[in-house]
N, C-alpha and C. Protein backbone atom coordinates (compact mmCIF):
# COMPACT_ATOMS: atom_id res chain seq x y z
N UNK A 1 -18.11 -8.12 -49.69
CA UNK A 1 -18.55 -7.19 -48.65
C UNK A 1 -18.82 -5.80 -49.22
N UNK A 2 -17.72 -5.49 -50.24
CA UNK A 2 -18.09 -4.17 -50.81
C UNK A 2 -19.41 -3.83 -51.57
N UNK A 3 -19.62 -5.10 -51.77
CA UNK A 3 -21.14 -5.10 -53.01
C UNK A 3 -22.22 -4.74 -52.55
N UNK A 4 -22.46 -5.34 -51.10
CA UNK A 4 -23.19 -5.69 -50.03
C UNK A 4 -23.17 -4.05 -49.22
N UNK A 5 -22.25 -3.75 -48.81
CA UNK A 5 -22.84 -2.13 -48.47
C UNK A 5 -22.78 -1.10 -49.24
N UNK A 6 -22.22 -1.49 -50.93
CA UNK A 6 -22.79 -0.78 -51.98
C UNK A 6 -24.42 -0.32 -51.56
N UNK A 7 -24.94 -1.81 -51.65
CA UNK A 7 -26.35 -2.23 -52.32
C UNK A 7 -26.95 -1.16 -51.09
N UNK A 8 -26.70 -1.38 -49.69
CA UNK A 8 -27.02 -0.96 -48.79
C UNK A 8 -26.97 0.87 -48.70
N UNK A 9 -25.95 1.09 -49.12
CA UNK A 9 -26.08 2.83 -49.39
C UNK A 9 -27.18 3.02 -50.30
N UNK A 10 -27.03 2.68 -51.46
CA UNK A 10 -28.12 3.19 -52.79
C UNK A 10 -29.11 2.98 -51.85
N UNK A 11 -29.48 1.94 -51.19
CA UNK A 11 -31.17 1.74 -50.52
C UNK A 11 -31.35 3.54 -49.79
N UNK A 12 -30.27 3.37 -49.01
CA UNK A 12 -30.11 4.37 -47.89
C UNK A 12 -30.59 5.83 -48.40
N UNK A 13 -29.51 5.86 -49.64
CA UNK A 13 -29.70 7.53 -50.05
C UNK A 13 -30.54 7.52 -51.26
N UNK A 14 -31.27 6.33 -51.64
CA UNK A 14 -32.88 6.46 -52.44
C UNK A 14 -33.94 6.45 -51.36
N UNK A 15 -34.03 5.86 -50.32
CA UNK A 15 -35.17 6.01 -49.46
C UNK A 15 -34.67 7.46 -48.84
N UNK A 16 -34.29 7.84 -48.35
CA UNK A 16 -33.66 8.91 -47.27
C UNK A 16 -32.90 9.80 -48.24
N UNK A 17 -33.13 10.02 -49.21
CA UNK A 17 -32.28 11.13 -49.85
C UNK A 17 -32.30 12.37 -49.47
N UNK A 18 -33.41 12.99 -48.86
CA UNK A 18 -33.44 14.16 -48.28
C UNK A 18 -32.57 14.70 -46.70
N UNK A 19 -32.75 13.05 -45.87
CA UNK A 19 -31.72 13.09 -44.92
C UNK A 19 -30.53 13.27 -45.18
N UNK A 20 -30.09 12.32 -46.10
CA UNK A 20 -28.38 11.86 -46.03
C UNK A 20 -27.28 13.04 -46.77
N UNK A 21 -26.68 13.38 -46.03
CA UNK A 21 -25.75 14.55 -46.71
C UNK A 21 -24.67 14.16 -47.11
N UNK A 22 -24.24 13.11 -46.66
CA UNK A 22 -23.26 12.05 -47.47
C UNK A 22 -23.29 10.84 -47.05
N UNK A 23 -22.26 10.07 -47.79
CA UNK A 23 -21.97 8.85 -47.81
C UNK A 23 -21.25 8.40 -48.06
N UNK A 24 -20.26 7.25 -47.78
CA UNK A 24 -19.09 6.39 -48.38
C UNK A 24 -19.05 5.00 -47.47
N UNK A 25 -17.85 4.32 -48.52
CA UNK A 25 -17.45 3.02 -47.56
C UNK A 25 -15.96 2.76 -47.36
N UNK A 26 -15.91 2.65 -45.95
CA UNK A 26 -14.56 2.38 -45.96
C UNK A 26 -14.46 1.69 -44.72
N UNK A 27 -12.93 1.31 -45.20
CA UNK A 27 -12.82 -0.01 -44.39
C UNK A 27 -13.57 -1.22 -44.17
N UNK A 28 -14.42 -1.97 -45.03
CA UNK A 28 -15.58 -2.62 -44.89
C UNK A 28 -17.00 -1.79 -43.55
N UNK A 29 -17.20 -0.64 -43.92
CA UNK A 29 -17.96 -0.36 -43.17
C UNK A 29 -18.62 1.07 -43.82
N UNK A 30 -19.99 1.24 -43.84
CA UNK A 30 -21.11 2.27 -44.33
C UNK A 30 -20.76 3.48 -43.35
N UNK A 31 -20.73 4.89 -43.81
CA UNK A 31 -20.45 5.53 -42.88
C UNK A 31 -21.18 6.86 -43.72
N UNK A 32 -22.15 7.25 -42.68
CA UNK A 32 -23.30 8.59 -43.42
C UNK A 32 -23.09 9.83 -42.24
N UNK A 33 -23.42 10.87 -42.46
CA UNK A 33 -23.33 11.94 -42.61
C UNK A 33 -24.91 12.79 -42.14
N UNK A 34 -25.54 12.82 -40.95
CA UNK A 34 -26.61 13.36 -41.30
C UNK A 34 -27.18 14.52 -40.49
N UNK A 35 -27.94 15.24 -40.53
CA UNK A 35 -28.34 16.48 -39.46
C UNK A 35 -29.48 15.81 -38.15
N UNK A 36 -28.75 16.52 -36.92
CA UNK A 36 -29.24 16.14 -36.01
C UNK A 36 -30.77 16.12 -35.71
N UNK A 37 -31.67 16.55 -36.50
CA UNK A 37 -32.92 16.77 -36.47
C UNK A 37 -33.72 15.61 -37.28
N UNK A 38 -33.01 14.70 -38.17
CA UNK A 38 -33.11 13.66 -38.44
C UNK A 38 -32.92 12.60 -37.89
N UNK A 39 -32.32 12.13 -36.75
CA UNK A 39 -31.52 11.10 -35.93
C UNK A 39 -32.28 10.44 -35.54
N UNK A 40 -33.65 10.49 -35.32
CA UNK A 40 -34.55 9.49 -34.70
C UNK A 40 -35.09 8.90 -36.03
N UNK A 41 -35.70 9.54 -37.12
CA UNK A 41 -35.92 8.88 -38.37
C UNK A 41 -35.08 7.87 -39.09
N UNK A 42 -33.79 8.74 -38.98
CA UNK A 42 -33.01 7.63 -40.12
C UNK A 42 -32.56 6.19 -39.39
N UNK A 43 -32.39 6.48 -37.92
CA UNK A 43 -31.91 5.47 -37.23
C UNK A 43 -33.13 4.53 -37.39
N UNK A 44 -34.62 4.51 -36.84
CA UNK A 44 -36.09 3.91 -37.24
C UNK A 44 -35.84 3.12 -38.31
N UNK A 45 -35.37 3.72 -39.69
CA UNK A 45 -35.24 3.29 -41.19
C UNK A 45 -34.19 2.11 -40.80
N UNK A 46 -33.14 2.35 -41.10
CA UNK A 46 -31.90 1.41 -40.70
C UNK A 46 -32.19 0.17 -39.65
N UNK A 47 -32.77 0.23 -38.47
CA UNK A 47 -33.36 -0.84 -37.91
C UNK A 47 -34.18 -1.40 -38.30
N UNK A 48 -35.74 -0.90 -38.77
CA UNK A 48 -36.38 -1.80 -39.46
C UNK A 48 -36.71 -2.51 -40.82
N UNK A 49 -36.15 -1.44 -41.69
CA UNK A 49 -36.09 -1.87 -43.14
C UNK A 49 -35.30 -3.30 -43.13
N UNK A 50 -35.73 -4.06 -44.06
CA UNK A 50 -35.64 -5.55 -44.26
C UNK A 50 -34.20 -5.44 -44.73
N UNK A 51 -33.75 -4.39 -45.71
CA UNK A 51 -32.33 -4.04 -46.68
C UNK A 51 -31.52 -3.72 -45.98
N UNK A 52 -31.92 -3.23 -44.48
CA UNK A 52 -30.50 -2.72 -43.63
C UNK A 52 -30.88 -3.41 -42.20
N UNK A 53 -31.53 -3.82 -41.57
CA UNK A 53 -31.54 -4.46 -40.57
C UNK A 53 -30.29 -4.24 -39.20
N UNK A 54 -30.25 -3.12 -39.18
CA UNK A 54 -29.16 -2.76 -37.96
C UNK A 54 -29.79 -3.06 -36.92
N UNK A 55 -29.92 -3.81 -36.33
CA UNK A 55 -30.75 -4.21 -35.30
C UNK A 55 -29.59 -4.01 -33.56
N UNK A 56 -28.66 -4.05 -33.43
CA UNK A 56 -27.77 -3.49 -32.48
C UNK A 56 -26.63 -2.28 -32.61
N UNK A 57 -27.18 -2.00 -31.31
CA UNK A 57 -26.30 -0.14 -31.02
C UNK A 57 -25.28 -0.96 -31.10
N UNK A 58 -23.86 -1.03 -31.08
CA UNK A 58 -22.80 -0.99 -30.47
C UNK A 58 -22.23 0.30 -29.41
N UNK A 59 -22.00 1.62 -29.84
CA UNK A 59 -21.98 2.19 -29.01
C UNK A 59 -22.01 3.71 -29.54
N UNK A 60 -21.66 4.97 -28.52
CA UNK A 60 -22.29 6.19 -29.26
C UNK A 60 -20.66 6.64 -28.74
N UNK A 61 -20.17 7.20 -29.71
CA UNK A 61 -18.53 7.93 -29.12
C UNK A 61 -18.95 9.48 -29.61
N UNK A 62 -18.95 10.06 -28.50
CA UNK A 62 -18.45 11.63 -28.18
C UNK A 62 -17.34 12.04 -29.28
N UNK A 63 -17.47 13.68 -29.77
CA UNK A 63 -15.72 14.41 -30.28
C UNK A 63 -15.97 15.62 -30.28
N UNK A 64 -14.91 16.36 -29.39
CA UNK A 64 -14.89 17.87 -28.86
C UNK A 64 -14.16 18.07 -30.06
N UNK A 65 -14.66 19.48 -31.02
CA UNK A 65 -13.97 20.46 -31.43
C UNK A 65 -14.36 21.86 -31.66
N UNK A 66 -13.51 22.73 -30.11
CA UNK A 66 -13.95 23.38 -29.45
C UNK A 66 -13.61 24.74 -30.12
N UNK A 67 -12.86 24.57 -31.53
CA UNK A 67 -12.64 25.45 -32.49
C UNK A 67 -13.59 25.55 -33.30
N UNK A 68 -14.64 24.58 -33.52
CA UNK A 68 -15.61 24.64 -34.69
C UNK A 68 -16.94 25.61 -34.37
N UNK A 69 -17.63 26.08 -35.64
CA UNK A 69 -18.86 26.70 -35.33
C UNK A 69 -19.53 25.52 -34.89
N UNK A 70 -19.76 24.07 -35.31
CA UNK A 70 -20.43 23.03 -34.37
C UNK A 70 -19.31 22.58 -33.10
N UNK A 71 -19.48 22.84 -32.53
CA UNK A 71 -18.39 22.12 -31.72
C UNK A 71 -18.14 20.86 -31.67
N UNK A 72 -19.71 19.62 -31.07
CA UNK A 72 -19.16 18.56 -30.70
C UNK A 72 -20.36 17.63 -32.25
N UNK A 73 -19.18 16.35 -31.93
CA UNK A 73 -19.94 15.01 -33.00
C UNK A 73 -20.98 14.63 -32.37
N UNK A 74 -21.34 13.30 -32.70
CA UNK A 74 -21.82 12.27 -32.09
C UNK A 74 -21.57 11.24 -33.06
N UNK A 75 -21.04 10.06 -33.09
CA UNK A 75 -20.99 8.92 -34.08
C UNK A 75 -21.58 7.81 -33.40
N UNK A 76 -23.25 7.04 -33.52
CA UNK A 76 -23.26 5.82 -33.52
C UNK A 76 -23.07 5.23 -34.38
N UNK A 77 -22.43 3.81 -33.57
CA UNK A 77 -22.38 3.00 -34.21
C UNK A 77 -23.16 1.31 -34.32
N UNK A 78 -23.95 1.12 -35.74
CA UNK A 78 -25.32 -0.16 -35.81
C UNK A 78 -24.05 -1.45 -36.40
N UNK A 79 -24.86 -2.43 -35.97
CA UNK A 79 -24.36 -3.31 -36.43
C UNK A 79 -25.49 -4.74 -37.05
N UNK A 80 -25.28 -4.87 -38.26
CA UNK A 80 -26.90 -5.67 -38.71
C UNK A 80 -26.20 -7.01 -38.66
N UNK A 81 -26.78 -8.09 -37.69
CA UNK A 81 -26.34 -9.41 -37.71
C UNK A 81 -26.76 -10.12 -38.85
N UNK A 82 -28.57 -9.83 -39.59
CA UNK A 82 -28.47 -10.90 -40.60
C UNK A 82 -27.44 -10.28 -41.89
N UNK A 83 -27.01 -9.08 -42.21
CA UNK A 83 -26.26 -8.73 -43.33
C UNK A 83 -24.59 -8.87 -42.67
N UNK A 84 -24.75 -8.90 -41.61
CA UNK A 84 -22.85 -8.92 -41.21
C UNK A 84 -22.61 -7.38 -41.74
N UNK A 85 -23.24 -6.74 -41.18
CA UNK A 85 -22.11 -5.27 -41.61
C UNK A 85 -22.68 -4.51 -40.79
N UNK A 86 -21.62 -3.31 -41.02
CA UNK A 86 -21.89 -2.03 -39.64
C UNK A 86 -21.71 -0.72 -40.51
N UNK A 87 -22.12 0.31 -39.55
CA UNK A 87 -22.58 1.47 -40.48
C UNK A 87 -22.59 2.58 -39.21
N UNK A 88 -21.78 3.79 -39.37
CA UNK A 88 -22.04 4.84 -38.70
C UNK A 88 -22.65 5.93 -39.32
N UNK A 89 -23.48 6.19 -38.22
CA UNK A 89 -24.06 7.61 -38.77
C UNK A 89 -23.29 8.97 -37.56
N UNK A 90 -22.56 9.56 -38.38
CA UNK A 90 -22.75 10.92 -37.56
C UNK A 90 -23.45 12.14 -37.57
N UNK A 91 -23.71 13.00 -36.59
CA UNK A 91 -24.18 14.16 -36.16
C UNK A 91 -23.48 15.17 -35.94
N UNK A 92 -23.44 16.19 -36.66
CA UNK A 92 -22.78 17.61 -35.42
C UNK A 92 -23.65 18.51 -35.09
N UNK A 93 -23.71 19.49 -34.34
CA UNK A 93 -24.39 20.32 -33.41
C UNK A 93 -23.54 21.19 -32.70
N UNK A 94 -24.35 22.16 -32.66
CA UNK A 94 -23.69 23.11 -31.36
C UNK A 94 -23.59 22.61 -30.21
N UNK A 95 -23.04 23.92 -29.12
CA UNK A 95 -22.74 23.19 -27.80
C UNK A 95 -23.90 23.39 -27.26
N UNK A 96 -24.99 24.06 -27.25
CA UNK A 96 -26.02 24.29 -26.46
C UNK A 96 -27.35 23.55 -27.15
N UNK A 97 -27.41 22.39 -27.75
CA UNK A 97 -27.99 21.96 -28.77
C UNK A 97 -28.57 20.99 -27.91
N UNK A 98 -30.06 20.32 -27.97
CA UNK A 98 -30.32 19.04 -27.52
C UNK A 98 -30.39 17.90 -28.14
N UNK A 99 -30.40 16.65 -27.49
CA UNK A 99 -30.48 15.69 -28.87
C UNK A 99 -31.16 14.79 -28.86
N UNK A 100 -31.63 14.02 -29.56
CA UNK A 100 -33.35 13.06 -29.59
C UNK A 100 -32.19 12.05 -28.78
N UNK A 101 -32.99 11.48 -27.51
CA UNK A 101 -32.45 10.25 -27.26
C UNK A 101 -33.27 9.15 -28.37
N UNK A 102 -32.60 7.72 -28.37
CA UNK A 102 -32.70 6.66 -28.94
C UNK A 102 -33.45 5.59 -27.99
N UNK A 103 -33.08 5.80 -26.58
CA UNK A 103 -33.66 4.82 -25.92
C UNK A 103 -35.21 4.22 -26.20
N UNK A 104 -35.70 5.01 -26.95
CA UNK A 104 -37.28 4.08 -27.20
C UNK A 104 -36.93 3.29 -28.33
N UNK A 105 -35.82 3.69 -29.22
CA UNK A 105 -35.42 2.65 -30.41
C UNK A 105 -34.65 1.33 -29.70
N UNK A 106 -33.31 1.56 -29.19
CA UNK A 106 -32.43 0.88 -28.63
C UNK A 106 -32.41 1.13 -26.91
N UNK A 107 -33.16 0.53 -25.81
CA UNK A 107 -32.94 0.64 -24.71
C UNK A 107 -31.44 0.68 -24.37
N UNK A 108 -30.55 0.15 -25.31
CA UNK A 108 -29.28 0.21 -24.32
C UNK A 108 -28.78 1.45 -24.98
N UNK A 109 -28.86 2.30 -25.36
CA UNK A 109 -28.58 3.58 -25.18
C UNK A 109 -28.86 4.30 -24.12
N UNK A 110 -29.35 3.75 -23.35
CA UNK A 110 -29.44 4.66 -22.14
C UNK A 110 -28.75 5.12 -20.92
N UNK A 111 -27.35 3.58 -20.94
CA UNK A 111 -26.12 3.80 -20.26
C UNK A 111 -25.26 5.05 -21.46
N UNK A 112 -25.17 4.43 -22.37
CA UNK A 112 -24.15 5.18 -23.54
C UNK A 112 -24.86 6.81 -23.43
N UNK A 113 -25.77 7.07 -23.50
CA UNK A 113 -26.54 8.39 -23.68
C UNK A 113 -25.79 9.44 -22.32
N UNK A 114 -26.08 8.12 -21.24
CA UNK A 114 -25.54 9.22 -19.65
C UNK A 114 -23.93 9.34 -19.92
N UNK A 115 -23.65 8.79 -20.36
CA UNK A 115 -21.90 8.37 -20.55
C UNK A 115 -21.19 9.86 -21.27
N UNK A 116 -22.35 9.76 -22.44
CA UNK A 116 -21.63 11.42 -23.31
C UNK A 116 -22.08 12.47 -22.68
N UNK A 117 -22.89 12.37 -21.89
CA UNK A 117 -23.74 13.11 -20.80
C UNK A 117 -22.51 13.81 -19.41
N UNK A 118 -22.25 12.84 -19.21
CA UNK A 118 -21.04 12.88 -18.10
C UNK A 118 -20.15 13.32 -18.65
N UNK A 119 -19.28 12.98 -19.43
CA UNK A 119 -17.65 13.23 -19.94
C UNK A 119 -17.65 14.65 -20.74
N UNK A 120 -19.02 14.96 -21.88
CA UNK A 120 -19.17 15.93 -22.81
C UNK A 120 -20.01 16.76 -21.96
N UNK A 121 -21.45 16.74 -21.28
CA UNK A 121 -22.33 17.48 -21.23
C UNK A 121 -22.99 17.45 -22.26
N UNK A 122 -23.32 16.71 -22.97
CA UNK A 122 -24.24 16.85 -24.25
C UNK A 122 -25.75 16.13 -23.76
N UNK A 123 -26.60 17.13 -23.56
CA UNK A 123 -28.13 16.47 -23.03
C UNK A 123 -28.78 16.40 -24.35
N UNK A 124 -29.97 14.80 -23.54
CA UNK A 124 -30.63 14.24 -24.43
C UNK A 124 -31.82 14.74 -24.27
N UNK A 125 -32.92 14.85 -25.09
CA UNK A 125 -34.02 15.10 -24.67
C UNK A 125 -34.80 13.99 -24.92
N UNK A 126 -36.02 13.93 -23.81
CA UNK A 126 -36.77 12.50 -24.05
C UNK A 126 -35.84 11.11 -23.13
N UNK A 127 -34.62 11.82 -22.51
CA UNK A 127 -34.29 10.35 -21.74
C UNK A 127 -34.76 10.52 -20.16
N UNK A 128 -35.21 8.94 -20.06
CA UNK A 128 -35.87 8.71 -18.80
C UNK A 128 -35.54 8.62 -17.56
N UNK A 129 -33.74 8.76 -17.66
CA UNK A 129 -32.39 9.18 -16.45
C UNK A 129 -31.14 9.68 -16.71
N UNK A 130 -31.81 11.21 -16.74
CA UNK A 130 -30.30 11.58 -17.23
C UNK A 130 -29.38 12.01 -16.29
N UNK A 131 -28.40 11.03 -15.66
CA UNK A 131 -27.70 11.27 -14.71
C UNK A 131 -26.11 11.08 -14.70
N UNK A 132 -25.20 11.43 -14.14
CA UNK A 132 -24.02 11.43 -14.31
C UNK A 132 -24.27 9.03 -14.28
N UNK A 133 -22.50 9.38 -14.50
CA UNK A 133 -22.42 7.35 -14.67
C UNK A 133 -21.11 7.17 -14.26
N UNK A 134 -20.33 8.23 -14.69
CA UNK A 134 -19.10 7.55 -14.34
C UNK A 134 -18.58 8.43 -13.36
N UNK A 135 -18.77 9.84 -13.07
CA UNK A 135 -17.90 10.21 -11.89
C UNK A 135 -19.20 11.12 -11.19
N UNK A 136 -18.86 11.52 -9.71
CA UNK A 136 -19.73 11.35 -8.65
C UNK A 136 -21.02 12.57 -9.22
N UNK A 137 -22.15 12.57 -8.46
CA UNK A 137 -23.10 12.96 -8.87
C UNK A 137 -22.79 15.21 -8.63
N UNK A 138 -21.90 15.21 -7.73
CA UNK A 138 -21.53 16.32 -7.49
C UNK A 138 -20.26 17.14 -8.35
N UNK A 139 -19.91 15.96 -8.75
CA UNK A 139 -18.16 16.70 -9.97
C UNK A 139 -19.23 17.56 -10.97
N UNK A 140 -17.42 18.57 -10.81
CA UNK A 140 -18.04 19.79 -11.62
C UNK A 140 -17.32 20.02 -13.16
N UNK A 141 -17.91 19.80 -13.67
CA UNK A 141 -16.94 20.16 -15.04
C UNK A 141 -17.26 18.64 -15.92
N UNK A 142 -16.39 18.83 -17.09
CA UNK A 142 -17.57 17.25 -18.18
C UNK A 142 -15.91 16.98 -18.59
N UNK A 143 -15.07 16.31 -18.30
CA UNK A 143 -13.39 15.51 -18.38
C UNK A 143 -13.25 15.26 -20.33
N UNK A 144 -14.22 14.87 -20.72
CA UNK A 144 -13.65 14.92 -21.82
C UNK A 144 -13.91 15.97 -23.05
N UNK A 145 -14.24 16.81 -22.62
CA UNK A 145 -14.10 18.22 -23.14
C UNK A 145 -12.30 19.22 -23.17
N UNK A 146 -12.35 19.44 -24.40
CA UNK A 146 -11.02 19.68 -24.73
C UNK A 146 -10.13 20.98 -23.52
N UNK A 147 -11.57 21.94 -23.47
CA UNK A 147 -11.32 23.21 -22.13
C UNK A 147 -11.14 21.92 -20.54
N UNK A 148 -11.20 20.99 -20.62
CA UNK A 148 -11.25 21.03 -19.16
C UNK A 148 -9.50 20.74 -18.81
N UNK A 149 -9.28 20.89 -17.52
CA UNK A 149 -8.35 20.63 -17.32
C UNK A 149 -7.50 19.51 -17.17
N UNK A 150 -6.19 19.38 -17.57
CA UNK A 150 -5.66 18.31 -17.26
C UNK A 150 -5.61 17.52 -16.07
N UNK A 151 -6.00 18.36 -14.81
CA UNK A 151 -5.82 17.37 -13.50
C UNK A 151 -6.83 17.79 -13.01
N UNK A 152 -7.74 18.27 -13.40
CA UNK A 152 -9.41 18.09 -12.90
C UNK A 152 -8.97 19.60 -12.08
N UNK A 153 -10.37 19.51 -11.21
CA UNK A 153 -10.97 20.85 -10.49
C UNK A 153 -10.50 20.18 -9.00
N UNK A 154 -11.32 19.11 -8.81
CA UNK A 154 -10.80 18.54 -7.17
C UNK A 154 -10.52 17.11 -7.53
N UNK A 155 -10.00 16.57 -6.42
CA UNK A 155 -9.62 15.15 -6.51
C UNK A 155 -10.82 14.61 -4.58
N UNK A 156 -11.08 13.13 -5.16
CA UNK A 156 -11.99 12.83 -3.55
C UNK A 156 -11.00 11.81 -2.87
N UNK A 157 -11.10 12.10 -1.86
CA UNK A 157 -10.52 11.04 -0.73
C UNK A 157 -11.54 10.99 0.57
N UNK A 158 -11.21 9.80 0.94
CA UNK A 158 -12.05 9.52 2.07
C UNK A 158 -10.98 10.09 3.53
N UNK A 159 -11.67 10.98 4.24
CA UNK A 159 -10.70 11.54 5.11
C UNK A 159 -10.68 10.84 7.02
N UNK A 160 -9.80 10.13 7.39
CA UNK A 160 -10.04 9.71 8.48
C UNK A 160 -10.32 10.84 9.68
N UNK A 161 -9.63 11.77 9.41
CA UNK A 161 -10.08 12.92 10.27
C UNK A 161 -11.80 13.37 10.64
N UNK A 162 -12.44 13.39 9.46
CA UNK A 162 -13.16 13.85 9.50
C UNK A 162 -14.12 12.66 9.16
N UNK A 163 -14.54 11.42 8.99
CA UNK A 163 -15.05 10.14 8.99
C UNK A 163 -15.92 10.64 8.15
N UNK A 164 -15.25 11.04 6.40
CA UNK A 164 -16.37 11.09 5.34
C UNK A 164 -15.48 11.47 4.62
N UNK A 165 -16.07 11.06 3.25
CA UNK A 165 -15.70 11.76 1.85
C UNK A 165 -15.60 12.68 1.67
N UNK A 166 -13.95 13.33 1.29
CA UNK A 166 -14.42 15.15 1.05
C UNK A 166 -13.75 15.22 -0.20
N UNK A 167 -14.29 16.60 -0.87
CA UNK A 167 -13.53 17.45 -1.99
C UNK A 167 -12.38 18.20 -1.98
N UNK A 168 -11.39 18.11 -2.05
CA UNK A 168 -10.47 18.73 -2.07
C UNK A 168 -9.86 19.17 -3.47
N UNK A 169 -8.67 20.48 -3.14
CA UNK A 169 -8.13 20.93 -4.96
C UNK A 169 -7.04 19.92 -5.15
N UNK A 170 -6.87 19.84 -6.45
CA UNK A 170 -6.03 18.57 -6.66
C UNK A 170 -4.48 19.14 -6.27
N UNK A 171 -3.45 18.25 -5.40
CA UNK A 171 -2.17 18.60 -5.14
C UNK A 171 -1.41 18.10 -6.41
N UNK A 172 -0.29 18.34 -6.76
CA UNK A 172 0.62 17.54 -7.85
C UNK A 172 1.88 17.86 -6.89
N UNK A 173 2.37 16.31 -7.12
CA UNK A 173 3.40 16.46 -5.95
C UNK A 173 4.90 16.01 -6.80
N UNK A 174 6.00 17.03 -6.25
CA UNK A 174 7.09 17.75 -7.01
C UNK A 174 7.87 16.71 -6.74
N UNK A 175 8.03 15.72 -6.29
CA UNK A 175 9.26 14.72 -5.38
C UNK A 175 9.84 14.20 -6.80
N UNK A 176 8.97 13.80 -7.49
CA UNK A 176 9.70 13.26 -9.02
C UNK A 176 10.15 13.33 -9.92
N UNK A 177 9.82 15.15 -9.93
CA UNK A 177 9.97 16.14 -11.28
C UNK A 177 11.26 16.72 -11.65
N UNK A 178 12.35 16.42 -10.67
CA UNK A 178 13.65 17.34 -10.83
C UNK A 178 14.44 16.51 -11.07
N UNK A 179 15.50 16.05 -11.89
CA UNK A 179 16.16 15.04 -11.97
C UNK A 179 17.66 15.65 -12.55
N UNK A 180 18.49 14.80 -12.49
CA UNK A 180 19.77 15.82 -12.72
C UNK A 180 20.45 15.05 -13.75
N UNK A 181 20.42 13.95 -14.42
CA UNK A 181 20.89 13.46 -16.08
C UNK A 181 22.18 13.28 -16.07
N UNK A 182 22.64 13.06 -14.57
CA UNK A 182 23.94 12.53 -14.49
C UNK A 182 24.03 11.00 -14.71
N UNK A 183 25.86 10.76 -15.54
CA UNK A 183 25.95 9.31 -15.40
C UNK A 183 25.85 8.68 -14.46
N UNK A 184 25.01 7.33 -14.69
CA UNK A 184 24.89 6.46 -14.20
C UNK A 184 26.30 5.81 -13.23
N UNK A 185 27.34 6.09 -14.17
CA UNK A 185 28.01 5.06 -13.18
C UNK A 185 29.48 5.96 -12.42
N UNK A 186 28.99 7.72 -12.33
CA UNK A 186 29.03 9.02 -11.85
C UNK A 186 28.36 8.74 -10.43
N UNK A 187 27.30 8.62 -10.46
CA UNK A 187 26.22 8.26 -9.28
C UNK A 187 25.17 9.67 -9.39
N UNK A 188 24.44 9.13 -8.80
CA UNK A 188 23.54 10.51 -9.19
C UNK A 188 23.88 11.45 -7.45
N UNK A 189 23.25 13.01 -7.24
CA UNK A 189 24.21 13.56 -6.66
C UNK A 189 23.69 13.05 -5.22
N UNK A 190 22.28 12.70 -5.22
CA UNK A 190 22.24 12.45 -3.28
C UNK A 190 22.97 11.42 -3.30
N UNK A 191 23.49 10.31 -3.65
CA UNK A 191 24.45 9.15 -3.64
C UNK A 191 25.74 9.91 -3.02
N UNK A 192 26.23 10.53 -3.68
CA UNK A 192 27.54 11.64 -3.84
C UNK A 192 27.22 12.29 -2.68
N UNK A 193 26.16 12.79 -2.00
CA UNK A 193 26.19 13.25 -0.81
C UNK A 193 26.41 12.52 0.56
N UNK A 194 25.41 11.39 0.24
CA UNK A 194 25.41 10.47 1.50
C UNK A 194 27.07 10.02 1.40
N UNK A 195 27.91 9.50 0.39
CA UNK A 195 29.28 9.32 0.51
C UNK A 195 30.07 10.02 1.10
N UNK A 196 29.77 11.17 0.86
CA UNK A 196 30.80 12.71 1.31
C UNK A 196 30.23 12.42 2.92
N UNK A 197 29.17 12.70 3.18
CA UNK A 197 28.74 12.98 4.51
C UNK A 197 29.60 11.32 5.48
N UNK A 198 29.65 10.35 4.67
CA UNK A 198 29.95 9.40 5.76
C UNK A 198 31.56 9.40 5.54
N UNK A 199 32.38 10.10 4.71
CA UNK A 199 33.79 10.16 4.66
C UNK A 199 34.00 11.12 5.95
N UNK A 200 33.03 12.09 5.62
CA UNK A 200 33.29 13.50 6.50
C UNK A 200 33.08 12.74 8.47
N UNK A 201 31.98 11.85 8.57
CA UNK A 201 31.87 11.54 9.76
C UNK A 201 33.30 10.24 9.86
N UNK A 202 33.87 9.78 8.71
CA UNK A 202 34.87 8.82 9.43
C UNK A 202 36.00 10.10 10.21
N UNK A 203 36.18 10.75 9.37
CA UNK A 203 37.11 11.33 9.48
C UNK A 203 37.28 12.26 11.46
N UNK A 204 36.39 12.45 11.40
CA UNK A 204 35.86 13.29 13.04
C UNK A 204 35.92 11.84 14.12
């Protein structure tokens, strides 16, 4: 396997040497390095060249780092059925950066594209629906961004009062949070109360 995405890099960074800013293998798997202004080319290369044949997306994973002069990644990931091997290419970019969609290469990038779309905010340019996918078309804020908050902005419930879906701010509710680390076989103290209280009523 190692020989095999040897052979497959040298192709990579002799055809594409001007793209590829690095390269290695690990874990049985090709993993390159390239600038976002390249991403529609090198991906083209890798699918159709006979030597790399990546012919399926598997999928595109998002990574916030909201400390960096680039902030966020992008890593797809190809997978070539006639060679049996897989190969990521990543991207970084700023936060205000656009990015070549793939969907004219790989149509099923076009769920995965709205997906980093939704969670990151990272827009594609050139896609043919760029719309939220996983949470409602009105949520405000992108969940997997490192700034957002831990319990969101609002939470939705369907309200019988009012016979519709509303927005509300999220409650966090305290009933669970206080606990007192007494022994177990002490009793914990509302136990110790309800006892006292029914000694106190034998007694009257």
């Amino acid at each position: 396997m190692y020989l095999k995405l040897k052979k497959i890099e040298k192709l990579i960074n002799s055809e594409l040497s001007s793209k590829i800013k690095s390269s290695s293998i690990n874990n049985e798997e090709l993993f390159i390095e390239i600038e976002e202004k390249n991403l529609v080319d090198v991906v083209q290369f890798l699918k159709s060249n006979d030597g790399c044949k990546f012919k399926q997306l598997i999928d595109i994973a998002g990574v916030d780092y909201p400390e960096n002069e680039k902030r966020f990644e992008l890593i797809y990931l190809f997978l070539s059925h006639e060679h049996n091997t897989r190969i990521k290419v990543l991207i970084r970019f700023d936060v205000n950066q656009f990015i070549n969609s793939l969907t004219k290469i790989f149509p099923s990038s076009n769920w995965m594209e709205r997906e980093v779309f939704d969670m990151y905010g990272i827009k594609f340019k050139n896609h043919p629906d760029l719309r939220r996918i996983l949470t409602d078309y009105g949520f405000k804020g992108h969940p997997l961004r490192k700034d957002f908050p831990l319990t969101g902005f609002n939470e939705v419930r369907y309200s019988e009062k009012n016979k519709k879906v509303i927005y509300e701010p999220v409650k966090l509710e305290q009933n669970y949070r206080n606990f007192d680390f007494e022994s177990p076989w002490e009793g914990t103290n509302y136990v110790r109360e309800i006892k006292n209280s029914e000694k106190d009523g034998k007694k009257n």
